[in-house]
Structure formats: structure tokens, C-alpha cells
N, C-alpha and C. Protein backbone atom coordinates (compact mmCIF):
# COMPACT_ATOMS: atom_id res chain seq x y z
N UNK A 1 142.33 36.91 65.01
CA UNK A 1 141.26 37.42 64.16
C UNK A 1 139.95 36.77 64.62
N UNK A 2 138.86 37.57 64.59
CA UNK A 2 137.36 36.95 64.93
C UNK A 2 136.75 36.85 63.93
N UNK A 3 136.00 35.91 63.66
CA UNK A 3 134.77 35.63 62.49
C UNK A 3 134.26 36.86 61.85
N UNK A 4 133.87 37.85 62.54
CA UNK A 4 133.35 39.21 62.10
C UNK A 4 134.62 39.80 61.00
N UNK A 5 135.86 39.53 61.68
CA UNK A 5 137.05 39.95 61.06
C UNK A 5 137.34 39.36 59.29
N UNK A 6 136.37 37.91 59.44
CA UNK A 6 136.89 37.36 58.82
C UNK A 6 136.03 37.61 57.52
N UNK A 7 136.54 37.43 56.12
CA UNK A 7 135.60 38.22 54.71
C UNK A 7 135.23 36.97 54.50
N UNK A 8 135.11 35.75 54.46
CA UNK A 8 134.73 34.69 53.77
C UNK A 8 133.23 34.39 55.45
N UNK A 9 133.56 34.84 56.17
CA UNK A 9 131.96 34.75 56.86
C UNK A 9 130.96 36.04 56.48
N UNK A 10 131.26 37.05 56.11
CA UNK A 10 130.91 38.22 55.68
C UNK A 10 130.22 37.33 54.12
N UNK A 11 130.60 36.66 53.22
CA UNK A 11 129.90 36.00 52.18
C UNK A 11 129.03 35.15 52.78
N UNK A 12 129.42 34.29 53.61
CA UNK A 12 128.73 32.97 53.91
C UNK A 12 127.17 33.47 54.56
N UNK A 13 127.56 34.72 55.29
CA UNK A 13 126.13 35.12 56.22
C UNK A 13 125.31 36.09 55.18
N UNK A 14 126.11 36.65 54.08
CA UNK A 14 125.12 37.54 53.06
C UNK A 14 124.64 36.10 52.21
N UNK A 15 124.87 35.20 52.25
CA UNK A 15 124.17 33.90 51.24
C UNK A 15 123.40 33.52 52.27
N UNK A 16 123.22 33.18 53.37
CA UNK A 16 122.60 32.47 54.67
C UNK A 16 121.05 33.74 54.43
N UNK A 17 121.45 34.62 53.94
CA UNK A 17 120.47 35.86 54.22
C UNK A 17 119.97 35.76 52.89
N UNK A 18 120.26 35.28 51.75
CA UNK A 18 119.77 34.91 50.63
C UNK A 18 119.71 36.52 49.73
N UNK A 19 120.85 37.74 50.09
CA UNK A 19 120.84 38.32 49.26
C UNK A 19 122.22 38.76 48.13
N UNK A 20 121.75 39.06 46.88
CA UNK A 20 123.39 39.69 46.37
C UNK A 20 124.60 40.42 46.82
N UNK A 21 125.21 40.42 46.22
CA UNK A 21 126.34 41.39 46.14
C UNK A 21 125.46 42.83 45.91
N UNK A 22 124.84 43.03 45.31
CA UNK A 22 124.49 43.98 44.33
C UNK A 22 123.35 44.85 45.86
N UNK A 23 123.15 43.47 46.05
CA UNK A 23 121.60 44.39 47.16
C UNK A 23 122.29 44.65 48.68
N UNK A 24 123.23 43.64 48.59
CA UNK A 24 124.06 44.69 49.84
C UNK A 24 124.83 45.33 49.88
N UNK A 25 125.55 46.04 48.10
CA UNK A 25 125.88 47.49 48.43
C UNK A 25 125.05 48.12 48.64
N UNK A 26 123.80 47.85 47.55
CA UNK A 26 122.68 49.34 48.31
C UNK A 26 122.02 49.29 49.47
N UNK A 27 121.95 48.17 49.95
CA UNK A 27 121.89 48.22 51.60
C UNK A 27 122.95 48.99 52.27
N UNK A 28 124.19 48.89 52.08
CA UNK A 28 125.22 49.90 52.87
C UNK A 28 125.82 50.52 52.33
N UNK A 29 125.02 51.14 50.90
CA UNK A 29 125.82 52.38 49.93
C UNK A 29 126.83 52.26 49.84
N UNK A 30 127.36 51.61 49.40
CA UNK A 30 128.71 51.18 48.73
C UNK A 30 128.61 50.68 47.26
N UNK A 31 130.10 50.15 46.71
CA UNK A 31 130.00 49.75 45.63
C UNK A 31 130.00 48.26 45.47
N UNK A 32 129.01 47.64 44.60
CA UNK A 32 129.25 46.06 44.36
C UNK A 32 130.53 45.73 44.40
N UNK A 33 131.43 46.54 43.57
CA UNK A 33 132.83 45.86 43.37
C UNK A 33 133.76 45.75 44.88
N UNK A 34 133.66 46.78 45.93
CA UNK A 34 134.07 46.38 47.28
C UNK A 34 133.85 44.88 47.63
N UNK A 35 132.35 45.03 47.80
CA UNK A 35 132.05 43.86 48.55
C UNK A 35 132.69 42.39 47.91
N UNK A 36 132.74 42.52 46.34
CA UNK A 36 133.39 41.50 45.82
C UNK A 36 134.61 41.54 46.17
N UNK A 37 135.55 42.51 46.29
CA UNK A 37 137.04 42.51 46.49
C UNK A 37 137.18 41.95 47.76
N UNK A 38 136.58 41.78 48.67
CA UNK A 38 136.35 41.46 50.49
C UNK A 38 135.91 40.36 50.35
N UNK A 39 135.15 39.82 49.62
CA UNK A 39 134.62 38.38 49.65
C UNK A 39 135.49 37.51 49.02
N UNK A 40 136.55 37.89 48.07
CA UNK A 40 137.51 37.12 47.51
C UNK A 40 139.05 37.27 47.96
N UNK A 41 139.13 38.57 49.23
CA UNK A 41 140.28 38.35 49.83
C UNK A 41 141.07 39.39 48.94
N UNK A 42 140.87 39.78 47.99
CA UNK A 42 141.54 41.37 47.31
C UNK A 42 141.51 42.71 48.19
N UNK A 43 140.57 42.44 49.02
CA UNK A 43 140.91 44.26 49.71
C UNK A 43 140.90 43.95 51.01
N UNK A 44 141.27 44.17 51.67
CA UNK A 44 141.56 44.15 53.39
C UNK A 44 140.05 44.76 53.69
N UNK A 45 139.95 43.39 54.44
CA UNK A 45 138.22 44.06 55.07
C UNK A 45 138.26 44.91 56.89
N UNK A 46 138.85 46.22 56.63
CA UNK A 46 138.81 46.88 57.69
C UNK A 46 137.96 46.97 58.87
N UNK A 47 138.21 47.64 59.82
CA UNK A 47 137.11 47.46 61.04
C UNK A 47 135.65 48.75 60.36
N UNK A 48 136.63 49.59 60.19
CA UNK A 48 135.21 50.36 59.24
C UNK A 48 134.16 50.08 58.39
N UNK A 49 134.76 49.57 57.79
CA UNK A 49 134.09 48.78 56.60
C UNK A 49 133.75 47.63 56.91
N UNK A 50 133.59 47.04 57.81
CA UNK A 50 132.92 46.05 58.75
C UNK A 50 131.86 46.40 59.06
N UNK A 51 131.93 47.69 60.15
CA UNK A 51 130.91 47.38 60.68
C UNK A 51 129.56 48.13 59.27
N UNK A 52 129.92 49.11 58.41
CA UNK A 52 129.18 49.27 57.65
C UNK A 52 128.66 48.23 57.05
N UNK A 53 129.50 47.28 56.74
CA UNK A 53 128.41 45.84 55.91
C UNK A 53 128.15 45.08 56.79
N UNK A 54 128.61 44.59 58.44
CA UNK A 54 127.71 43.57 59.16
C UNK A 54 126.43 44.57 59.36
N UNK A 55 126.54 45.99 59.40
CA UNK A 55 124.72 46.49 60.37
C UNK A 55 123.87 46.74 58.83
N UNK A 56 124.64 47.00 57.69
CA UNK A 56 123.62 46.52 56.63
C UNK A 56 122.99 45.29 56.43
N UNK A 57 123.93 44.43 56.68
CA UNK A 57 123.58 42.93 56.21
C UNK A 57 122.50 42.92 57.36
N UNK A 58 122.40 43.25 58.77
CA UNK A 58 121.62 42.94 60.15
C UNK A 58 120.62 43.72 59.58
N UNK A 59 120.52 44.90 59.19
CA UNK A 59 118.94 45.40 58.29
C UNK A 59 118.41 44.76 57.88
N UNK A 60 118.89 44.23 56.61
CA UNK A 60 118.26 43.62 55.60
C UNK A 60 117.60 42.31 56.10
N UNK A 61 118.33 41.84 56.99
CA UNK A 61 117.56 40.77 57.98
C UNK A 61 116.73 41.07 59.19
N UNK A 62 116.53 42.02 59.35
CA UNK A 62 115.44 43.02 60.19
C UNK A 62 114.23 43.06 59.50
N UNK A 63 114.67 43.19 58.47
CA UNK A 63 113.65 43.68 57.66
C UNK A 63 113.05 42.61 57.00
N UNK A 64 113.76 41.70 56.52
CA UNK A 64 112.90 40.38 56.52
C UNK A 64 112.40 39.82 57.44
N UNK A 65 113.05 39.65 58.76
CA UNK A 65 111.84 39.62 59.83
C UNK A 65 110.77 39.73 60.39
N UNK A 66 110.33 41.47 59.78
CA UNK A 66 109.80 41.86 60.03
C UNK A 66 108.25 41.39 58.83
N UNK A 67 108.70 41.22 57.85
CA UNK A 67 107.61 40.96 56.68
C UNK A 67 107.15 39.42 57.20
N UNK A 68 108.33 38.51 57.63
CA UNK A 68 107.61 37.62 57.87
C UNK A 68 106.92 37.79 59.12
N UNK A 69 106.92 38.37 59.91
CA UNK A 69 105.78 38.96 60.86
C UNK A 69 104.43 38.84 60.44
N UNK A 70 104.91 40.10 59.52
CA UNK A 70 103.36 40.18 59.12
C UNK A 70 102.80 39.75 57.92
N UNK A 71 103.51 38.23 57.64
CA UNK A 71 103.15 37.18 56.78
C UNK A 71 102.95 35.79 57.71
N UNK A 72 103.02 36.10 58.72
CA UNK A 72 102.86 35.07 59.84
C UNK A 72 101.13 35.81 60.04
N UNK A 73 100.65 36.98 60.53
CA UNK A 73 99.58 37.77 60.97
C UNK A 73 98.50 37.30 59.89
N UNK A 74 99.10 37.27 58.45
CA UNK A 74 98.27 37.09 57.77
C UNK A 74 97.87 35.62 57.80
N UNK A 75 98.86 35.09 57.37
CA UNK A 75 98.58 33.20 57.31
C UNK A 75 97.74 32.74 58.47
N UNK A 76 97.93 32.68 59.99
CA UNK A 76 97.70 32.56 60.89
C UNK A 76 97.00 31.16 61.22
N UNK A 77 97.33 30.88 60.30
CA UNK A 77 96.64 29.13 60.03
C UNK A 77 98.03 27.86 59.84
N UNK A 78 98.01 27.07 59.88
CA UNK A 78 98.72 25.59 59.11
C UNK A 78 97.62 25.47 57.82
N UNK A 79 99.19 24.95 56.76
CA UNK A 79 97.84 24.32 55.74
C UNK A 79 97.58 23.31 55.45
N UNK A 80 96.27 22.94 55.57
CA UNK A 80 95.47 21.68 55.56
C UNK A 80 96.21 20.84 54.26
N UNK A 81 96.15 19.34 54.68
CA UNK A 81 96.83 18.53 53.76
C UNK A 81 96.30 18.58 52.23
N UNK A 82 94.78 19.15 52.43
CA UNK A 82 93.74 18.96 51.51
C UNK A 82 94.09 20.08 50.76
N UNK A 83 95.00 21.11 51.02
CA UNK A 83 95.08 22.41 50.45
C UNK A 83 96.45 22.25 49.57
N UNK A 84 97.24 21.02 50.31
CA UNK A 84 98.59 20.62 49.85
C UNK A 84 98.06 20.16 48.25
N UNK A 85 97.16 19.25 48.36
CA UNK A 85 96.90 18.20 47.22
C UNK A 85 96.18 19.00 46.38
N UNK A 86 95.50 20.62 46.25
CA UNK A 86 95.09 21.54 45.56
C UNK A 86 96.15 21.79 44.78
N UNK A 87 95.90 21.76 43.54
CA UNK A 87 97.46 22.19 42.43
C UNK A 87 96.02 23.88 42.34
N UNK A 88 95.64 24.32 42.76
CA UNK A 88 95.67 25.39 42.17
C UNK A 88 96.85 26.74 42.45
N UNK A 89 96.62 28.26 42.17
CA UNK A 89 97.61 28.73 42.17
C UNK A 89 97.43 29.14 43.78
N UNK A 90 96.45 29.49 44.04
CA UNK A 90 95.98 30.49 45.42
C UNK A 90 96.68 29.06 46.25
N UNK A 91 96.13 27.81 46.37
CA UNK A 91 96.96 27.26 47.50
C UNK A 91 98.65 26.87 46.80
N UNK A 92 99.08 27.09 46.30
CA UNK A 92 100.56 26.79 45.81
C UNK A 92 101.08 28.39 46.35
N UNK A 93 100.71 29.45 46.29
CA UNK A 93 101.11 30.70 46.58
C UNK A 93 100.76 30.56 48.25
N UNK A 94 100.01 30.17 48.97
CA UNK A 94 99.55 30.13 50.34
C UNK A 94 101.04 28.97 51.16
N UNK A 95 101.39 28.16 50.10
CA UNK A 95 102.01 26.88 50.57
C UNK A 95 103.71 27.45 50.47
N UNK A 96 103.82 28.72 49.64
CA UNK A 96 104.86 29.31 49.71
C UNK A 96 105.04 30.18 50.23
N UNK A 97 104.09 30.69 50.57
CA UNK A 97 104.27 32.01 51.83
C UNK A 97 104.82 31.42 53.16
N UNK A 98 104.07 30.19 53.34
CA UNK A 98 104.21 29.03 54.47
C UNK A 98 106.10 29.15 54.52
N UNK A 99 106.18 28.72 53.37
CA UNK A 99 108.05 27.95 53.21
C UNK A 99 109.06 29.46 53.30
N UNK A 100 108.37 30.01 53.00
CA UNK A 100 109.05 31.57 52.85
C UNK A 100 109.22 31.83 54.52
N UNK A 101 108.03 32.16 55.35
CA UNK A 101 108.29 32.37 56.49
C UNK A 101 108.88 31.83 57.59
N UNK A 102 109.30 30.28 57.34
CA UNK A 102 110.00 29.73 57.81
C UNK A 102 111.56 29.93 57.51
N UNK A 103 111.76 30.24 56.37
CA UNK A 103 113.25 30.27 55.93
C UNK A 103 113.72 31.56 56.74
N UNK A 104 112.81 32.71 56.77
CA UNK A 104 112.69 33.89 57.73
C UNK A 104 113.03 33.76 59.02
N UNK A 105 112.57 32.50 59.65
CA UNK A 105 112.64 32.59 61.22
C UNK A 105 114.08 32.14 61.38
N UNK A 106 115.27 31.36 60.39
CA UNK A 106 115.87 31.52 60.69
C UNK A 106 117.09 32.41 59.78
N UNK A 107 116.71 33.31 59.32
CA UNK A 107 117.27 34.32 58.67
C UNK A 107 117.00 35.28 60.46
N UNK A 108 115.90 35.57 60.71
CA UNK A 108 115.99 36.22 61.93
C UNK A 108 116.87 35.37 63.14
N UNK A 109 117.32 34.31 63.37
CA UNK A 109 118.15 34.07 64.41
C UNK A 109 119.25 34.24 63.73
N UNK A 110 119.88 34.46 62.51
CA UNK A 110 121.17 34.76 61.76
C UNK A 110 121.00 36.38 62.26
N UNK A 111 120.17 36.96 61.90
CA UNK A 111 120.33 38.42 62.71
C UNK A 111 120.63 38.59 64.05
N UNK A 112 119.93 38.21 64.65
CA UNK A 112 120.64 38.54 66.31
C UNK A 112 121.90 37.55 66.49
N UNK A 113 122.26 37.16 66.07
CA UNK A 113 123.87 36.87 65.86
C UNK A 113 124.90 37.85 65.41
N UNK A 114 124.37 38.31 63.93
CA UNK A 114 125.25 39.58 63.79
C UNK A 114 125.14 40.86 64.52
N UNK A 115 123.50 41.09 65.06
CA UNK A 115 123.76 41.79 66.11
C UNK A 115 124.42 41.82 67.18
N UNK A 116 124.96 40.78 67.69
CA UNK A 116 125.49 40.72 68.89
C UNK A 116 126.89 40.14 68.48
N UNK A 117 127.64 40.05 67.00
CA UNK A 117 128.85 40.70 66.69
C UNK A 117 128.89 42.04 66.54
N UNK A 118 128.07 42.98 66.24
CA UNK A 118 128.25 44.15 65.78
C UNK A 118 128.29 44.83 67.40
N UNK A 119 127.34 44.19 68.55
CA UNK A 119 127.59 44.80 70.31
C UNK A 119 129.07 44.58 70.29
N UNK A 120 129.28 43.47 69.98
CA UNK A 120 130.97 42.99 70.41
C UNK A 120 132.11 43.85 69.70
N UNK A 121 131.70 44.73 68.40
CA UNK A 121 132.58 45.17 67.42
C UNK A 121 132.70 46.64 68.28
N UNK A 122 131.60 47.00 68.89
CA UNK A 122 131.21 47.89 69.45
C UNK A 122 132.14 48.02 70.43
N UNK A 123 132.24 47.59 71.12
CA UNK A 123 133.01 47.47 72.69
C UNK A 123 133.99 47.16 72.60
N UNK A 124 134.82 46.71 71.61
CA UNK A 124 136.43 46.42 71.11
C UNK A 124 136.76 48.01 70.00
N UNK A 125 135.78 48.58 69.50
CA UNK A 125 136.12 49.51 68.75
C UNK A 125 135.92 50.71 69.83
N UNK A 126 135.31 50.53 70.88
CA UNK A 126 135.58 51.30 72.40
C UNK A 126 136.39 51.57 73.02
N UNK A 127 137.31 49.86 73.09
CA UNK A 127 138.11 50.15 74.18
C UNK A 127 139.81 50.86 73.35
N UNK A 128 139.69 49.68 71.82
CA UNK A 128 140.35 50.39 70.65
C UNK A 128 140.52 52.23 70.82
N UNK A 129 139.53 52.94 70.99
CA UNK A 129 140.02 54.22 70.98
C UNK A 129 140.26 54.79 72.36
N UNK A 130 139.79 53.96 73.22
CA UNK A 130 140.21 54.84 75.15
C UNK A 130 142.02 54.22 75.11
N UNK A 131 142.22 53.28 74.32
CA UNK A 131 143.82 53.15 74.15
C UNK A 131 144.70 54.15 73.77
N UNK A 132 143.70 54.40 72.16
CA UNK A 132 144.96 55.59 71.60
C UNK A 132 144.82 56.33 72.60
N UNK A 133 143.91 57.27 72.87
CA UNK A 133 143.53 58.40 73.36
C UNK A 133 144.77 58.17 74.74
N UNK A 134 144.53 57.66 75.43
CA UNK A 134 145.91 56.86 76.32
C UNK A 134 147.02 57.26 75.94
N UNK A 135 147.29 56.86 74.68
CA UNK A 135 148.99 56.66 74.20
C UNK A 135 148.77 57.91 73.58
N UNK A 136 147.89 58.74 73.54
CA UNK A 136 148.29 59.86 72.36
C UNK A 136 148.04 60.99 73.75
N UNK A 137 147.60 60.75 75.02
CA UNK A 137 148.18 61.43 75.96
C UNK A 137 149.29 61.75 76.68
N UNK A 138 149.99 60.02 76.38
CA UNK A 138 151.11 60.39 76.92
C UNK A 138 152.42 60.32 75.91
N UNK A 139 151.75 60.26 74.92
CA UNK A 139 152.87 61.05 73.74
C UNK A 139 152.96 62.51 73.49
N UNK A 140 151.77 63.16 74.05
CA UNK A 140 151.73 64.58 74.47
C UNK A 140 152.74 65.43 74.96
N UNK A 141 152.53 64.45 76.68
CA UNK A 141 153.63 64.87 77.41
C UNK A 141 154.77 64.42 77.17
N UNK A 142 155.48 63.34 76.42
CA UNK A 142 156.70 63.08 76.43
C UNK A 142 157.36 63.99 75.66
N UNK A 143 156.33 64.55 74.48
CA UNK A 143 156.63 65.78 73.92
C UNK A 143 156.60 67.10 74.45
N UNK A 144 155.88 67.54 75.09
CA UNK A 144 156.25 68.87 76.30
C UNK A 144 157.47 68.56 77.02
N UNK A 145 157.72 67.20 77.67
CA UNK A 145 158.95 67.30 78.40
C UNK A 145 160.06 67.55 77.72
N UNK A 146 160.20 66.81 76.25
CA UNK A 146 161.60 67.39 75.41
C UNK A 146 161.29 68.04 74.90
N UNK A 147 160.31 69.46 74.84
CA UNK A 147 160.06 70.99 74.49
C UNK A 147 160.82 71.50 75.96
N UNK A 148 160.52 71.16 76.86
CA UNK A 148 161.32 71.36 78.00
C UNK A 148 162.59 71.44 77.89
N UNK A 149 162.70 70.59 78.03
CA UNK A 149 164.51 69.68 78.00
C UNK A 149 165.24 70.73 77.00
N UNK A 150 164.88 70.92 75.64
CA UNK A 150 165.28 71.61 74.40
C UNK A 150 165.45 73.03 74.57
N UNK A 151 164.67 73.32 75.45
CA UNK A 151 164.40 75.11 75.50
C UNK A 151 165.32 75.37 76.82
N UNK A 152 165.64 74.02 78.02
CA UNK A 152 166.38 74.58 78.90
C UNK A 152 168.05 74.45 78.62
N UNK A 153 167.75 73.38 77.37
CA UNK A 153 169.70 72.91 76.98
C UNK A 153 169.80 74.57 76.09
N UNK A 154 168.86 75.18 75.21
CA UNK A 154 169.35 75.76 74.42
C UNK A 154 169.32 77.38 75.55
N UNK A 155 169.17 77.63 76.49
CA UNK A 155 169.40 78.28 77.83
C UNK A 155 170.58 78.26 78.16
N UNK A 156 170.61 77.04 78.52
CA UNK A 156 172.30 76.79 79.54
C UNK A 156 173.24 77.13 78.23
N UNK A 157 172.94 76.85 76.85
CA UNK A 157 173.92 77.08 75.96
C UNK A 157 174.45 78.41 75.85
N UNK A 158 172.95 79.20 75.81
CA UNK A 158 173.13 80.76 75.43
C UNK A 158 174.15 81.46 76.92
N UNK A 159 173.55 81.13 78.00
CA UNK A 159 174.23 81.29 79.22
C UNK A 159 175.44 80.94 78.79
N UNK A 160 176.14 80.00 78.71
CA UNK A 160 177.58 79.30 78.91
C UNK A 160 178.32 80.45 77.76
N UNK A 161 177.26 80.67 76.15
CA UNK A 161 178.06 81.44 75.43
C UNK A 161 178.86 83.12 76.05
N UNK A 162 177.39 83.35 76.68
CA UNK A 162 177.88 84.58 77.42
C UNK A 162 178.99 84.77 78.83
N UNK A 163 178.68 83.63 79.29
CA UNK A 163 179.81 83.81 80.35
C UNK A 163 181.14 83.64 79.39
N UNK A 164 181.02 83.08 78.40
CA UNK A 164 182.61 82.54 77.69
C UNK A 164 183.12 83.59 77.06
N UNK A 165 182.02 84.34 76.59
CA UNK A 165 182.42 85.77 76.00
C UNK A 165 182.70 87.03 76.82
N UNK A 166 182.20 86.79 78.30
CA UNK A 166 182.43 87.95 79.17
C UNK A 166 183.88 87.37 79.42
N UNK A 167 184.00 86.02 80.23
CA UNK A 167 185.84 85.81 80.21
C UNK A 167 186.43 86.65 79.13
N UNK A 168 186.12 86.20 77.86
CA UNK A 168 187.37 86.27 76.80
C UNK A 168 187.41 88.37 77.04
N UNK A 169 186.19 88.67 77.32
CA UNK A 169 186.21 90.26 76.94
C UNK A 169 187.02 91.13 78.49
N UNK A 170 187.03 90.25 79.60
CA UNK A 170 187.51 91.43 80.53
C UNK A 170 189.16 91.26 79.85
């Protein structure tokens, strides 16, 4: 089993990402109660249902990325010590945008991690179907050959009946 496989990293990286149960069903349209049944080991967390909640969960961290972008564009400063020792609200809101966008930068390296489980889920759920497709080719033919086999025994049968009946009739 791989980490991706596993439902108790599927919790650990939706808390690392700092969102609910609740906001990553509607991130991957599902129901809250799934994601709880998978996080506590009640429902078998399938490869399907994988990759639907790792590339939601990788959104939602896209997407915080992306705000802290352009909460980085805005700030574009450090804040002065003198702004620290301001109890007003404007620098206490400036000093948390600060702490916010940091928690972001590494919410964004937690994303390209699950992105590059979800490449990896990719290319095992690839080679996963050039297999069946494999075995369900040559379960094809093993089935044409005893459509074969069946249609030439029930031949030689009909044959053998008639020669047995031409003996018995001269």
C-alpha cells in the first residue's frame, strides 16, 4: 500500500491544508459522511475515490496559493518592528496577513506533493488498465478457441451419429 492509498494521510494532509470535512466534500462533491467513513477506516478508500479527494484537496491548495500570491503583491513589504508594537487594528490585520501567507507557502509545497501523488496515481492507474485490457484480450481468445473446440467436438459428434446410423440402417 502507498501513502496516497492510505485514509489516515488523506486526514492528516486535509488538516495540514487547514480545511473541514465539510469543505472538502464540496470541494469534490461528495458527501461529508464519505470522507468521514475513509478517515476513520469504515469505508474502503478506493483508487476512484482517491483520486477524486487527493485533486480536490490539491485545488483547494491551489487555490490558496494562489490568494497568497496576491496577498504577497499586496503586502510587498516586511513589517516594521514599530508596526509590531502598534496595537491598532490596521497593523494587527497587516501582521496577520503577514502569518497567513506564510502558513500558505507551505500549504503550497503540501500541494505539489499531492500533485505529484496524483502524476504517480496516474501512471499506476495507466498501467492498471493496459493490464486488464491484456488479460481481457487474451481471455477473448481463450474463449474463441473453446467456441472452436465446442463447435468442432459437437461436429465430429453429429458425424460419428450419422455414420452409426448409416451402419445400423444398411
Amino acid at each position: 500500500m502507498t501513502w496516497h492509498d492510505d485514509y489516515r494521510a488523506l486526514k492528516r494532509a486535509r488538516e495540514e491544508v487547514g480545511i473541514s470535512q465539510a469543505a472538502l466534500a464540496r470541494a469534490a462533491g461528495v458527501k461529508r459522511s464519505l470522507i468521514a467513513n475513509i478517515e476513520t477506516g469504515r469505508r474502503p478508500f478506493a483508487k476512484g475515490i482517491q483520486h477524486v479527494l487527493w485533486t480536490a484537496l490539491a485545488r483547494v491548495k491551489t487555490e490558496k496559493e494562489l490568494r497568497a500570491q496576491a496577498l504577497d503583491k499586496r503586502i510587498g513589504e516586511k513589517i516594521k518592528l514599530s508596526e509590531l508594537l502598534d496595537s491598532s487594528p490596521a497593523a494587527f490585520n497587516r501582521y496577520r496577513e503577514l502569518l497567513r501567507h506564510q502558513y500558505d507557502e507551505r500549504a503550497l509545497a503540501s500541494a505539489r506533493t499531492l500533485i505529484g501523488v496524483q502524476d504517480r496515481q496516474i501512471v499506476e492507474l495507466r498501467a492498471e488498465v493496459e493490464r486488464l485490457e491484456k488479460q481481457n484480450k487474451a481471455l477473448r481468445e481463450w474463449l474463441e478457441s473453446e467456441e472452436t473446440a465446442a463447435l468442432a467436438h459437437e461436429k465430429a459428434t453429429d458425424l460419428k451419429e450419422r455414420v452409426s446410423s448409416e451402419v445400423k440402417g444398411e
